[in-house]
Structures are given as C-alpha cells and as structure tokens.
PDB file of N, CA and C in Angstrom:
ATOM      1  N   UNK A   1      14.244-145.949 110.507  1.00  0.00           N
ATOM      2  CA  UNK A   1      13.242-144.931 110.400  1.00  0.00           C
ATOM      3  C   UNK A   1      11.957-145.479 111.027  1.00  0.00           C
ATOM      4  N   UNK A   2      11.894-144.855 111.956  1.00  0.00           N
ATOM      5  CA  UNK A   2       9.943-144.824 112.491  1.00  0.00           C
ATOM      6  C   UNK A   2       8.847-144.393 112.101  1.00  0.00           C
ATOM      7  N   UNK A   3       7.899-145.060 112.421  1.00  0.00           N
ATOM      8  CA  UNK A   3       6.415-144.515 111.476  1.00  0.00           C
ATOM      9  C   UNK A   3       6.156-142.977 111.782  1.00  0.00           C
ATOM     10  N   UNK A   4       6.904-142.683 113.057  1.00  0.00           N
ATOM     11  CA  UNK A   4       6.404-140.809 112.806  1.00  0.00           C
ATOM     12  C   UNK A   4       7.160-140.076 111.919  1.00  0.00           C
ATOM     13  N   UNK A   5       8.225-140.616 111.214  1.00  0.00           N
ATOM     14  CA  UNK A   5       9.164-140.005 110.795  1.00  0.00           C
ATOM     15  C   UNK A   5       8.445-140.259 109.174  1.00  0.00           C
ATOM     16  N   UNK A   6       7.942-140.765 108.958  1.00  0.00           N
ATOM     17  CA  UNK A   6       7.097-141.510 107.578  1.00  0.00           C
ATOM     18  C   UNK A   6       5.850-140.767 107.488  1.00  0.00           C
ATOM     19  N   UNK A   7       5.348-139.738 108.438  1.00  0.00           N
ATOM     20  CA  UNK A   7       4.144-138.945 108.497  1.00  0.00           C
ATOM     21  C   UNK A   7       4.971-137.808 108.184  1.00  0.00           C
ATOM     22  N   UNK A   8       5.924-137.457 108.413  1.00  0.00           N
ATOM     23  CA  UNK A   8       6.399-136.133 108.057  1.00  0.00           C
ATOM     24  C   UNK A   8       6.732-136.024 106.627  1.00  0.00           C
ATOM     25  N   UNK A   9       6.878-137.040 105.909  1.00  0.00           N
ATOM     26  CA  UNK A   9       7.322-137.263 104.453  1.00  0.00           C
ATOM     27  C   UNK A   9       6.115-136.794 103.791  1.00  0.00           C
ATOM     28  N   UNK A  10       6.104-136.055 103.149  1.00  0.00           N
ATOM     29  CA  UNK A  10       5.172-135.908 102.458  1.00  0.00           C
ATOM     30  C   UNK A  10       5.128-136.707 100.793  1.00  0.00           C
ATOM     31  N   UNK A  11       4.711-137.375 100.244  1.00  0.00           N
ATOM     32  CA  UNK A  11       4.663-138.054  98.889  1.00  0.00           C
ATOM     33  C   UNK A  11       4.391-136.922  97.498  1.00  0.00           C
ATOM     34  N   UNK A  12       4.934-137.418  96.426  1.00  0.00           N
ATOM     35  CA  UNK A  12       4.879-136.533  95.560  1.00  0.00           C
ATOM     36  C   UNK A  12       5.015-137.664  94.607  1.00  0.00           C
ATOM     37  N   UNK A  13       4.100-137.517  93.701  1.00  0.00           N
ATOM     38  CA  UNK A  13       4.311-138.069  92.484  1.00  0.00           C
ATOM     39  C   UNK A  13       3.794-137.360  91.121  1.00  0.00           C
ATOM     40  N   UNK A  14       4.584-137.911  89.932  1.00  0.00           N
ATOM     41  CA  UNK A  14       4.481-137.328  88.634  1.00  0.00           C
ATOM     42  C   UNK A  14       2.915-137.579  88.302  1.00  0.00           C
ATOM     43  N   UNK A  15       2.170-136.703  87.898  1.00  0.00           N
ATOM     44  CA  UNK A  15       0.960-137.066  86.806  1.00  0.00           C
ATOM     45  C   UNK A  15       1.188-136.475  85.233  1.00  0.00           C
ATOM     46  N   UNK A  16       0.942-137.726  84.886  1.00  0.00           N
ATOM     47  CA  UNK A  16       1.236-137.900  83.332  1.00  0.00           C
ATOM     48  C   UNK A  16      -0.413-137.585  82.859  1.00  0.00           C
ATOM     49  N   UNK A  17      -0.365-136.145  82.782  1.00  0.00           N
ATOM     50  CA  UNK A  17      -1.088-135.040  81.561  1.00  0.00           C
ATOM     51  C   UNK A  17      -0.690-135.190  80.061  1.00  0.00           C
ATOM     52  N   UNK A  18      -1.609-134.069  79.360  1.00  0.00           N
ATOM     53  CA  UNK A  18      -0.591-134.514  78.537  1.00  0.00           C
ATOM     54  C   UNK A  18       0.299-132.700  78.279  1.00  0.00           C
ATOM     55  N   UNK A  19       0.802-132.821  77.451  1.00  0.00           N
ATOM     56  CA  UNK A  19       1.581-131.294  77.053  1.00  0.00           C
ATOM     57  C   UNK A  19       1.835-130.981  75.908  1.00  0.00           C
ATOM     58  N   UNK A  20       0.853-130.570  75.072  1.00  0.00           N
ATOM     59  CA  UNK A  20       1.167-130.516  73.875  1.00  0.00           C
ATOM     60  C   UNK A  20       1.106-128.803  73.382  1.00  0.00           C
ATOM     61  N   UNK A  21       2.203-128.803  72.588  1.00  0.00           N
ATOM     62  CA  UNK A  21       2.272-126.804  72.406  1.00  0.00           C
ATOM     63  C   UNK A  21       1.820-127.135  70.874  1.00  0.00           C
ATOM     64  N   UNK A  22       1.154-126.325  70.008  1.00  0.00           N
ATOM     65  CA  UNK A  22       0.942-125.840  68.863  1.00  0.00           C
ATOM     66  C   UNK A  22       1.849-124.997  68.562  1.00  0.00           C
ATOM     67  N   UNK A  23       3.306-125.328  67.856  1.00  0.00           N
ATOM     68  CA  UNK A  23       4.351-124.678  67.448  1.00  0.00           C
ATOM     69  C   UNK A  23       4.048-124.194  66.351  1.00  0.00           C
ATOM     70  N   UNK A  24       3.209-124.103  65.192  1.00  0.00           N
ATOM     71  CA  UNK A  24       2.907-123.468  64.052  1.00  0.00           C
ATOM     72  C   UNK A  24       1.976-122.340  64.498  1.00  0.00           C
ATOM     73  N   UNK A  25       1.312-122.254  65.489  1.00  0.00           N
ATOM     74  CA  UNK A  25       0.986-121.320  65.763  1.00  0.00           C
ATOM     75  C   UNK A  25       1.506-120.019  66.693  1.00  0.00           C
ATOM     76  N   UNK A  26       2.432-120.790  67.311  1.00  0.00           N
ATOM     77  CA  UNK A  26       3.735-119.935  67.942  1.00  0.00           C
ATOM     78  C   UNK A  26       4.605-119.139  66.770  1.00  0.00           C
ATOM     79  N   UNK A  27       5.054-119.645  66.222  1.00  0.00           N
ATOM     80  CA  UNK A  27       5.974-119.520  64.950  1.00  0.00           C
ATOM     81  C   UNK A  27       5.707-118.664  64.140  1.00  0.00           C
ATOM     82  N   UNK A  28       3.952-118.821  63.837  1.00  0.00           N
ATOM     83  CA  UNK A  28       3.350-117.714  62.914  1.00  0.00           C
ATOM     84  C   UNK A  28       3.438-116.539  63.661  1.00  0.00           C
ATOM     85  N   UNK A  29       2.706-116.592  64.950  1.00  0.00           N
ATOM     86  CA  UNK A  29       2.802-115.153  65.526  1.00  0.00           C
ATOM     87  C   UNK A  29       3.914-114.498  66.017  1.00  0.00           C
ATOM     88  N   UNK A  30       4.988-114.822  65.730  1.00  0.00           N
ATOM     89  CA  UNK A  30       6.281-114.504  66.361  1.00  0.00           C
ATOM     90  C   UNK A  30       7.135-113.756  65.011  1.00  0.00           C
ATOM     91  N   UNK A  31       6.899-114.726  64.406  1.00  0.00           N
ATOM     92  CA  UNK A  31       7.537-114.339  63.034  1.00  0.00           C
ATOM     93  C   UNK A  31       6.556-113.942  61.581  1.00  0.00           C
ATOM     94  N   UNK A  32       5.629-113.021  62.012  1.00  0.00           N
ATOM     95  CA  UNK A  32       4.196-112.785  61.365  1.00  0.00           C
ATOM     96  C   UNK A  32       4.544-113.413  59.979  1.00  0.00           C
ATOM     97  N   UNK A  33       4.328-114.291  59.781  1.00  0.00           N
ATOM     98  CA  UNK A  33       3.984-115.501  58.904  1.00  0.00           C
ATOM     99  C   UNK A  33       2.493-114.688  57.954  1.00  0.00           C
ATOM    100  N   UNK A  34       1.775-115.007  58.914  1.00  0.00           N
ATOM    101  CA  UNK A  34       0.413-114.700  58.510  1.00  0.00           C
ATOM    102  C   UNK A  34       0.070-113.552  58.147  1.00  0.00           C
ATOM    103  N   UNK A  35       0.728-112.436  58.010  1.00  0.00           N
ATOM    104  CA  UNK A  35       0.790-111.219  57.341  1.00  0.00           C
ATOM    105  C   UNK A  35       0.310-111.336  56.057  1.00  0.00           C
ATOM    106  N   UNK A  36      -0.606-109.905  55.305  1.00  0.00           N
ATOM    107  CA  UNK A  36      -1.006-110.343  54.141  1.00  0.00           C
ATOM    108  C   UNK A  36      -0.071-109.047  54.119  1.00  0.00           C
ATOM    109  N   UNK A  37      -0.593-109.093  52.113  1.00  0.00           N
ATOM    110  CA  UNK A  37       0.530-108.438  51.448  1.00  0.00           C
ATOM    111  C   UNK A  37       0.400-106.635  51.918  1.00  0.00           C
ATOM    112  N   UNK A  38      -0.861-106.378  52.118  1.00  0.00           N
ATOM    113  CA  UNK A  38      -1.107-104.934  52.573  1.00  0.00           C
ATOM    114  C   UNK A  38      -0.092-104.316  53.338  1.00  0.00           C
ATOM    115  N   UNK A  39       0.088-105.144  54.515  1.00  0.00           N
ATOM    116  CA  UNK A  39       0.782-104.833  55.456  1.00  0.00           C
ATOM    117  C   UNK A  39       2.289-104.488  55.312  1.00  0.00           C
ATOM    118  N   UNK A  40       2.941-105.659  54.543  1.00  0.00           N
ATOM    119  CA  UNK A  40       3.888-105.713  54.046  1.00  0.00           C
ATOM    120  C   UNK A  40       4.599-105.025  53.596  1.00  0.00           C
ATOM    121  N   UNK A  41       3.313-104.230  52.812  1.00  0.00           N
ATOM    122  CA  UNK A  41       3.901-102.973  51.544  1.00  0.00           C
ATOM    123  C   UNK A  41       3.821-101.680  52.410  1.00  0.00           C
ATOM    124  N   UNK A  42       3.250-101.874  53.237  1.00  0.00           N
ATOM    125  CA  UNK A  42       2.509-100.558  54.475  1.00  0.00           C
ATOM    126  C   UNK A  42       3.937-100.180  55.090  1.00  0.00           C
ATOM    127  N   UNK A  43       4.211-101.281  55.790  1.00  0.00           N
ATOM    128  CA  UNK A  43       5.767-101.105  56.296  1.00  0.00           C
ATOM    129  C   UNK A  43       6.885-101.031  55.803  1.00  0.00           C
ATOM    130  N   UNK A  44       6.758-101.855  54.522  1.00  0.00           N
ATOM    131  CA  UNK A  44       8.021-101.863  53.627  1.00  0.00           C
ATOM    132  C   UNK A  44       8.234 -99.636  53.025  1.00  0.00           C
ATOM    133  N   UNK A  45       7.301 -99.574  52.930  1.00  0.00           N
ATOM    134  CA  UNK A  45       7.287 -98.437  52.472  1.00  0.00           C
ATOM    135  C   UNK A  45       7.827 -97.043  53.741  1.00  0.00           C
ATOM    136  N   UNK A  46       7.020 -97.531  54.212  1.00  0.00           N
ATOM    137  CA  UNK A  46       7.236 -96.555  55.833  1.00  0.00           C
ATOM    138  C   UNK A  46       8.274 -96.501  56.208  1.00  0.00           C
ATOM    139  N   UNK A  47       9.203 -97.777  56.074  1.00  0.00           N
ATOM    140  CA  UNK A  47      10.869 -97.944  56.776  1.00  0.00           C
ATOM    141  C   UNK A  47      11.676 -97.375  55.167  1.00  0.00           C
ATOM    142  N   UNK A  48      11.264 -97.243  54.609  1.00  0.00           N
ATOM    143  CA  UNK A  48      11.782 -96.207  53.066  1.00  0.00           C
ATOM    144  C   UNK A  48      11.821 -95.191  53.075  1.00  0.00           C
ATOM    145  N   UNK A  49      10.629 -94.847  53.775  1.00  0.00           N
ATOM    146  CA  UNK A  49      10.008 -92.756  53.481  1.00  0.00           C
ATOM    147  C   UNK A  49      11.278 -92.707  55.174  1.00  0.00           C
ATOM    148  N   UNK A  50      11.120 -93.503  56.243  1.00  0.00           N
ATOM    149  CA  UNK A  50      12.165 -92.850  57.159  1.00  0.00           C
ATOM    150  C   UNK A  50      13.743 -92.806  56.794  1.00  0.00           C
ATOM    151  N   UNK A  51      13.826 -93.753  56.282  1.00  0.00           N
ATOM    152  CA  UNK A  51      15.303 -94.206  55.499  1.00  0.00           C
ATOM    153  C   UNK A  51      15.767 -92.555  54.881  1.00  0.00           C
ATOM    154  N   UNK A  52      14.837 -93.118  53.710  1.00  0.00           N
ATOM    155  CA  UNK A  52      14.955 -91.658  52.411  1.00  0.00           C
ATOM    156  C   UNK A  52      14.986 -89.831  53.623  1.00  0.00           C
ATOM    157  N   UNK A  53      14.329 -89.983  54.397  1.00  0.00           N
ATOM    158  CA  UNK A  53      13.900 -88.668  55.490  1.00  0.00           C
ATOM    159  C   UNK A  53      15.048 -88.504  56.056  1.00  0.00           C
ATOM    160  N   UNK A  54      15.807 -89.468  56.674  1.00  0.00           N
ATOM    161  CA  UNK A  54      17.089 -89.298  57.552  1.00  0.00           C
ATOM    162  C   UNK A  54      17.883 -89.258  56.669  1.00  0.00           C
ATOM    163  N   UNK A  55      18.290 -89.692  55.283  1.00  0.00           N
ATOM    164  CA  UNK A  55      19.602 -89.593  54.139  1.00  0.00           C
ATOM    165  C   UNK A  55      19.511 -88.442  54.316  1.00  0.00           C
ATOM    166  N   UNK A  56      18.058 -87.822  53.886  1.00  0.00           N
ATOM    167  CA  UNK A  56      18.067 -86.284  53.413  1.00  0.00           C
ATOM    168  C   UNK A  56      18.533 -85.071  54.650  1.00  0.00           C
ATOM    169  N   UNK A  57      18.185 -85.617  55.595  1.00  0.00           N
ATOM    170  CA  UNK A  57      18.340 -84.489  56.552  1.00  0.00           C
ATOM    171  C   UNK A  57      20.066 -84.686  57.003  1.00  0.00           C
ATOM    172  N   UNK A  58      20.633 -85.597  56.649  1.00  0.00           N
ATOM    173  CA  UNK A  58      21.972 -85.846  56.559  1.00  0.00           C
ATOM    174  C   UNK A  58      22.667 -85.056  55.618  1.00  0.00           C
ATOM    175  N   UNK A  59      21.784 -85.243  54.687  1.00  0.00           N
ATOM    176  CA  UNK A  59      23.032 -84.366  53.479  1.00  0.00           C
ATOM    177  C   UNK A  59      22.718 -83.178  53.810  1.00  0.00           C
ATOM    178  N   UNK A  60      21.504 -82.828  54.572  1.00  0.00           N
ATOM    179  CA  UNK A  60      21.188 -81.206  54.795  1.00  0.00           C
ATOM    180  C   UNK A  60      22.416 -80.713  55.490  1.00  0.00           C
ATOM    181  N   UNK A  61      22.497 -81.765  56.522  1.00  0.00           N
ATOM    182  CA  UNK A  61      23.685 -81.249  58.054  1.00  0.00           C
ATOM    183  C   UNK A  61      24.817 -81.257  56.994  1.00  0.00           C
ATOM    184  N   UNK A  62      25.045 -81.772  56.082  1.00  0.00           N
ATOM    185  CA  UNK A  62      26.814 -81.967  55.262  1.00  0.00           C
ATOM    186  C   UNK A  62      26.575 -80.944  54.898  1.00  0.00           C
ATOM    187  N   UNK A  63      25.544 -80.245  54.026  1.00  0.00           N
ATOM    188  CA  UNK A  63      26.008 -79.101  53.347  1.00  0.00           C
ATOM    189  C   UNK A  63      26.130 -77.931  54.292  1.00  0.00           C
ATOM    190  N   UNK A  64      25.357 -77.775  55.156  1.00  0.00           N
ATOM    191  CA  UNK A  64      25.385 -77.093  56.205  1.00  0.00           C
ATOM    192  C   UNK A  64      27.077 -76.929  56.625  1.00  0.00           C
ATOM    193  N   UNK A  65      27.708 -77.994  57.444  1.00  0.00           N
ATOM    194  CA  UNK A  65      28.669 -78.083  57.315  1.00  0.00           C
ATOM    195  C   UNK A  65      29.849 -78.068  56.666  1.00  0.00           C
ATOM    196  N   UNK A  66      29.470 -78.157  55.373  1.00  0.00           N
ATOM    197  CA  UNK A  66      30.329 -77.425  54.540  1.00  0.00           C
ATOM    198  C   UNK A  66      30.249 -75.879  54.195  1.00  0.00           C
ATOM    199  N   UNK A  67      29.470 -75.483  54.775  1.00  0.00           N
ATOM    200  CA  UNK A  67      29.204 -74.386  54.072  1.00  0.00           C
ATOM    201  C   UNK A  67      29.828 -73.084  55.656  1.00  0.00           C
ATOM    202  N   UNK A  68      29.561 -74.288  56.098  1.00  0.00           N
ATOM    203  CA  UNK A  68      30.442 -73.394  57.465  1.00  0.00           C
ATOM    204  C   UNK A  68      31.807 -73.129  57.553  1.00  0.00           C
ATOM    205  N   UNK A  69      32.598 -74.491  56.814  1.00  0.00           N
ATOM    206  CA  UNK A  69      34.244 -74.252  56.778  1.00  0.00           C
ATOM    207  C   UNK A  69      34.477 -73.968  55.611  1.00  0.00           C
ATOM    208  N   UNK A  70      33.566 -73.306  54.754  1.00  0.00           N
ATOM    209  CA  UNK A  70      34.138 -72.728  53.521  1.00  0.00           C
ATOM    210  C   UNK A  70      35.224 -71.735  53.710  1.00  0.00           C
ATOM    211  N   UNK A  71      34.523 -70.875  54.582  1.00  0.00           N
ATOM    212  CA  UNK A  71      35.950 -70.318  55.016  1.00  0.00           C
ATOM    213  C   UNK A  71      35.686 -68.768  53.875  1.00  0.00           C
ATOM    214  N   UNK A  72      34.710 -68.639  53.315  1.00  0.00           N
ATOM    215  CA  UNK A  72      34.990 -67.556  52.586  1.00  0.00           C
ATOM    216  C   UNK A  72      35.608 -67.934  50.961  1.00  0.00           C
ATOM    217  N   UNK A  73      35.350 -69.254  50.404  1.00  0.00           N
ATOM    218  CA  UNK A  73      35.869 -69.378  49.077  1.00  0.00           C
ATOM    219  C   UNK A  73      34.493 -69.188  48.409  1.00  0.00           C
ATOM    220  N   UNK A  74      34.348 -68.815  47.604  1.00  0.00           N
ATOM    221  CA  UNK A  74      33.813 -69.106  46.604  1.00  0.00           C
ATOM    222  C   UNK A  74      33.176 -70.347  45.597  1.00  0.00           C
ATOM    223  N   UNK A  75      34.018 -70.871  45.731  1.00  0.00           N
ATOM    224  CA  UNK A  75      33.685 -72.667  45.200  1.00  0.00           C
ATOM    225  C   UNK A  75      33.242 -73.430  45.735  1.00  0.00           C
ATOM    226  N   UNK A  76      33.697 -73.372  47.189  1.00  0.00           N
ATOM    227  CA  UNK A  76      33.159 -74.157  48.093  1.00  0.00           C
ATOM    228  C   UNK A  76      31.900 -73.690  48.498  1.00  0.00           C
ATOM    229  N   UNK A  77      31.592 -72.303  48.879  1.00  0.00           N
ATOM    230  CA  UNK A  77      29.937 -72.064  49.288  1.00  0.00           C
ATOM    231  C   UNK A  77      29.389 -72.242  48.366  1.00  0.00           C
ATOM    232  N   UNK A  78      29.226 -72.198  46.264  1.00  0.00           N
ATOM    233  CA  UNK A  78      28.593 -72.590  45.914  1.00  0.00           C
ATOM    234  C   UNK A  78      28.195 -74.091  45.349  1.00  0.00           C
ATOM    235  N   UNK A  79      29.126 -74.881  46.053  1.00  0.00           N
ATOM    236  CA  UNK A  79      29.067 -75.843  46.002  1.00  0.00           C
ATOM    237  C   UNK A  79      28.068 -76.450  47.483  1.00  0.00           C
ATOM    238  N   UNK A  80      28.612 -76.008  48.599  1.00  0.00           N
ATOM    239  CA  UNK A  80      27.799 -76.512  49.960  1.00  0.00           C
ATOM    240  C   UNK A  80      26.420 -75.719  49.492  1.00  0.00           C
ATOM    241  N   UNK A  81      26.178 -74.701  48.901  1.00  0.00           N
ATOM    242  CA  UNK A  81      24.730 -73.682  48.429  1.00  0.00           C
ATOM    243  C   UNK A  81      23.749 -75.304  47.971  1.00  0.00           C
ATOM    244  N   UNK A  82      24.496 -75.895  46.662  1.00  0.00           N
ATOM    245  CA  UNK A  82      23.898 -76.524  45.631  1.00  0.00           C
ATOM    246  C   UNK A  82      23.315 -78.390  46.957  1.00  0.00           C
ATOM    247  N   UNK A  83      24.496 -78.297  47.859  1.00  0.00           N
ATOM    248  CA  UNK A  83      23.715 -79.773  48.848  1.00  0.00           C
ATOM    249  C   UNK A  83      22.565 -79.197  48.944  1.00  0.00           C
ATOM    250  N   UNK A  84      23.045 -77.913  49.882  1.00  0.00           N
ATOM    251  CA  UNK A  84      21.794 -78.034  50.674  1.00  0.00           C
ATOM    252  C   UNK A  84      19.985 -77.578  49.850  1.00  0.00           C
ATOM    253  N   UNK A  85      20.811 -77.017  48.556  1.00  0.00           N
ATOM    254  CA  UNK A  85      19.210 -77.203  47.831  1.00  0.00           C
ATOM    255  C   UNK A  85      18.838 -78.409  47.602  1.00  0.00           C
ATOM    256  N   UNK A  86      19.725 -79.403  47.449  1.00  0.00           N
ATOM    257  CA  UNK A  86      19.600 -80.621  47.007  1.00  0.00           C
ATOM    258  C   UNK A  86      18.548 -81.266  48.031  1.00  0.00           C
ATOM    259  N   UNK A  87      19.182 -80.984  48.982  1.00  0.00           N
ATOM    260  CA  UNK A  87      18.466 -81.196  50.296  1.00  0.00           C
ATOM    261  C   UNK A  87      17.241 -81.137  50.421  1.00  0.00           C
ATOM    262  N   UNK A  88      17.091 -80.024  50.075  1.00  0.00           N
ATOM    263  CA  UNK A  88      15.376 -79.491  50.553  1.00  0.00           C
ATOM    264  C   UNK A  88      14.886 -79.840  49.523  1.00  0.00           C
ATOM    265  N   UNK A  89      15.155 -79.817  48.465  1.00  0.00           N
ATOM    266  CA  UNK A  89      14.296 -80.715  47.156  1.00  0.00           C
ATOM    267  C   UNK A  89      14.235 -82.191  47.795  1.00  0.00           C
ATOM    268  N   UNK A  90      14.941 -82.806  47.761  1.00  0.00           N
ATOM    269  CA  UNK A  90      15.109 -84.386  48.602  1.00  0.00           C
ATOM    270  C   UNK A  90      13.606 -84.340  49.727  1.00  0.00           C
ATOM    271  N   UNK A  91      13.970 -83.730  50.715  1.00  0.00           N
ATOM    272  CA  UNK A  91      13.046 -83.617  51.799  1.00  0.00           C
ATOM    273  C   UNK A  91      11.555 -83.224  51.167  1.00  0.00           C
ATOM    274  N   UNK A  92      11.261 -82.161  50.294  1.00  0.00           N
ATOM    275  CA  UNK A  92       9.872 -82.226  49.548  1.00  0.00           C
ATOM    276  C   UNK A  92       9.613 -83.523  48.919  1.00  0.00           C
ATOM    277  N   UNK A  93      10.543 -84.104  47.756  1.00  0.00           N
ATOM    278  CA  UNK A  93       9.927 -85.150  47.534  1.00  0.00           C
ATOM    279  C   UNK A  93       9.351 -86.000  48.728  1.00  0.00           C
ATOM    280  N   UNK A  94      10.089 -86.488  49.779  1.00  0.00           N
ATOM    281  CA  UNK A  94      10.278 -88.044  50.326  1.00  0.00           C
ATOM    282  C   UNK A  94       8.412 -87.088  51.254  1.00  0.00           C
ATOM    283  N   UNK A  95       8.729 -86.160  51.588  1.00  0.00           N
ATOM    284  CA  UNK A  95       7.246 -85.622  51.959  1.00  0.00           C
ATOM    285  C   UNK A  95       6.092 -85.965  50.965  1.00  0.00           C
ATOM    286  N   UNK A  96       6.201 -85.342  49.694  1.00  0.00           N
ATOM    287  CA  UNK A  96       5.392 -85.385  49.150  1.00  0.00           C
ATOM    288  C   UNK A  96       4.817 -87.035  48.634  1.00  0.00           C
ATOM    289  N   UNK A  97       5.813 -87.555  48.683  1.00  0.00           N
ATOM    290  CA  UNK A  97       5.392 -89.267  48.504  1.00  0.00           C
ATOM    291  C   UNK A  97       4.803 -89.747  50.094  1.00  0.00           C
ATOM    292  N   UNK A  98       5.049 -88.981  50.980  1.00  0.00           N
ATOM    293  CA  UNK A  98       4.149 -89.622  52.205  1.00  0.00           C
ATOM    294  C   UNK A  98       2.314 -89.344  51.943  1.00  0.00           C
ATOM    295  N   UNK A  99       2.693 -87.742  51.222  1.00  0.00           N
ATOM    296  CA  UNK A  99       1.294 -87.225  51.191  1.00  0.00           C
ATOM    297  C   UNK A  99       0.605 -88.148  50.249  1.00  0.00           C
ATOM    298  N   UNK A 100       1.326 -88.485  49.179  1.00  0.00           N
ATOM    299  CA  UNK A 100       0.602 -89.374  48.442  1.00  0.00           C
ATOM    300  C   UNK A 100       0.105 -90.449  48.747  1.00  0.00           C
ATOM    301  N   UNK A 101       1.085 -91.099  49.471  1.00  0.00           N
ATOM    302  CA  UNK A 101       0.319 -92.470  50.026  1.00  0.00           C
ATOM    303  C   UNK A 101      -0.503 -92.509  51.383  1.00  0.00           C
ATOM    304  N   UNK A 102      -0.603 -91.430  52.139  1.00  0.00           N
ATOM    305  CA  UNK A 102      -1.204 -91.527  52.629  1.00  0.00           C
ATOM    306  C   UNK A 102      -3.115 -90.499  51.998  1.00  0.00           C
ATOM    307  N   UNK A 103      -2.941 -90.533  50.863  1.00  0.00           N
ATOM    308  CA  UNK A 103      -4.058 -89.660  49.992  1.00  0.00           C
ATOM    309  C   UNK A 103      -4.338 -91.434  49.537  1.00  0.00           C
ATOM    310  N   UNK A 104      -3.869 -92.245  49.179  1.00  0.00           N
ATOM    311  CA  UNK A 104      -4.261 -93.300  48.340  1.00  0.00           C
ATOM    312  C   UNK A 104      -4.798 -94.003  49.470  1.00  0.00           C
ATOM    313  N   UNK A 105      -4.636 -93.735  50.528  1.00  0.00           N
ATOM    314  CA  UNK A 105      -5.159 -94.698  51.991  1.00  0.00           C
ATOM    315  C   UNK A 105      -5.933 -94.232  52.179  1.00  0.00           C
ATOM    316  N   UNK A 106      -6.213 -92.868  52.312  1.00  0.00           N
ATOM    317  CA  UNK A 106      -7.520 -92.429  52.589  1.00  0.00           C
ATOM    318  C   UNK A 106      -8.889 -92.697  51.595  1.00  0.00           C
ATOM    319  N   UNK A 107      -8.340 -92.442  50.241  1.00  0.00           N
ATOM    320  CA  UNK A 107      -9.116 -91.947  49.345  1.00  0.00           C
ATOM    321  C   UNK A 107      -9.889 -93.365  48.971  1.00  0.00           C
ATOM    322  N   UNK A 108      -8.904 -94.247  48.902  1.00  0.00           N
ATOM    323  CA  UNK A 108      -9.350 -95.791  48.547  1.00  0.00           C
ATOM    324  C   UNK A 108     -10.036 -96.473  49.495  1.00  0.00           C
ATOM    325  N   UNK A 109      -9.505 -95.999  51.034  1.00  0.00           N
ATOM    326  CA  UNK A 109      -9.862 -96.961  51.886  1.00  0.00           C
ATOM    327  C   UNK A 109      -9.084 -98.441  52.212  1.00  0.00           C
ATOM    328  N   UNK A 110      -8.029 -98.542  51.629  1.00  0.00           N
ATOM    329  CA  UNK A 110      -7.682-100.162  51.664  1.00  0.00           C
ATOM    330  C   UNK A 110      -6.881-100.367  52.726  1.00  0.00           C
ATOM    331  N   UNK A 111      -6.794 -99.689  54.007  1.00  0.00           N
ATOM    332  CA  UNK A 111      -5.902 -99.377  55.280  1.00  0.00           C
ATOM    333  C   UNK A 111      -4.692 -99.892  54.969  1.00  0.00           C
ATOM    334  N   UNK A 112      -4.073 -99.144  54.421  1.00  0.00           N
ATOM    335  CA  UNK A 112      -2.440 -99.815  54.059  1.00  0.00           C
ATOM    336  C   UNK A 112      -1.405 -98.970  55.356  1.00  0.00           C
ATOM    337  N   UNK A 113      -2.005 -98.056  55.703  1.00  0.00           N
ATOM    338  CA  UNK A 113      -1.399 -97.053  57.322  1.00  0.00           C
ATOM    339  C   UNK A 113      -1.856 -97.989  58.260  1.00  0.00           C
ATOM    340  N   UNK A 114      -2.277 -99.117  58.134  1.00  0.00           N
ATOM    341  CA  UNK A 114      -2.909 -99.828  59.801  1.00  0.00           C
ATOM    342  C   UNK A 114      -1.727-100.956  59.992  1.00  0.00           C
TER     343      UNK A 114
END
C-alpha cells in the first residue's frame, strides 16, 4: 500500500461519551406509575359505564331477536317483551350513573373526567 492510497482512508474512531438513560423515568411514563388515584378511578369507572353500555345494548339486540323468531307464540314474545324492558331499564341506569358522575365532577370540581 502507498501513501496515496492512505489519504483515501479516511480514520474513524470510537469517542467514549458517556450514555446514560434514566430507566425509572422511562418506566414511569410508559407504564403510568405516577398516576394518582383520581385518575385511576376516572378510568376505572369509564371502562365500566362502556362495559355495562355495550352488555346492555346486547341484551337489547337478544331480545329484539328473540322477539323476532317468536314466531307468533305467546310465551316467547312475552318473554323477549320482558329482555327488552330489561334492557332499557339497564341502559337508563348505566346513563343515569354517567349523569351522576359526571354532576359530582362538575359540581365538586375535583376533575375526575380529565
């Protein structure tokens, strides 16, 4: 190898920085660690009222559906009759517990909806 061939090389070397990650602070924000209890209950509740909202509108569609292949009995429509009241009682409550908590968020102020 010749010295022109030694100009074309370009050099590279490691610099020893340093690299340090703050993994407790990764960790917290990833896996909200640092959540207080407000929040907690904010969501815990919210994934309930949708839970409880979709059961209900489920049993709505069953009675519905039953009430379609009754077929003309008697027993059976007042039986698919009695879901689907069930239903709509179901659906007022899981409403009316939204209204409430969201009346206790307002009224108090303690942003439990944020």
């Amino acid at each position: 190898m010749d010295f022109t061939t030694l100009k074309l090389i370009k050099t590279a070397s490691a610099q020893g920085g340093s690299f340090a990650i703050n993994v407790d602070d990764q960790v917290k924000s990833r896996v909200a660690i640092n959540e207080d209890l407000g929040t907690f209950v904010s969501r815990s509740f919210s994934a309930v009222i949708l839970v409880a909202g979709l059961a209900t509108f489920m049993y709505l569609v069953y009675g519905g559906i039953n009430w379609i292949t009754a077929g003309g009995d008697k027993g059976k429509l007042e039986e698919a009759r009695n879901k689907i009241t069930q239903a709509i009682v179901g659906l007022a409550i899981v409403a009316s517990a939204w209204a409430v908590y969201l009346l206790v968020d307002y009224f108090f102020g303690i942003g439990i909806t944020k």
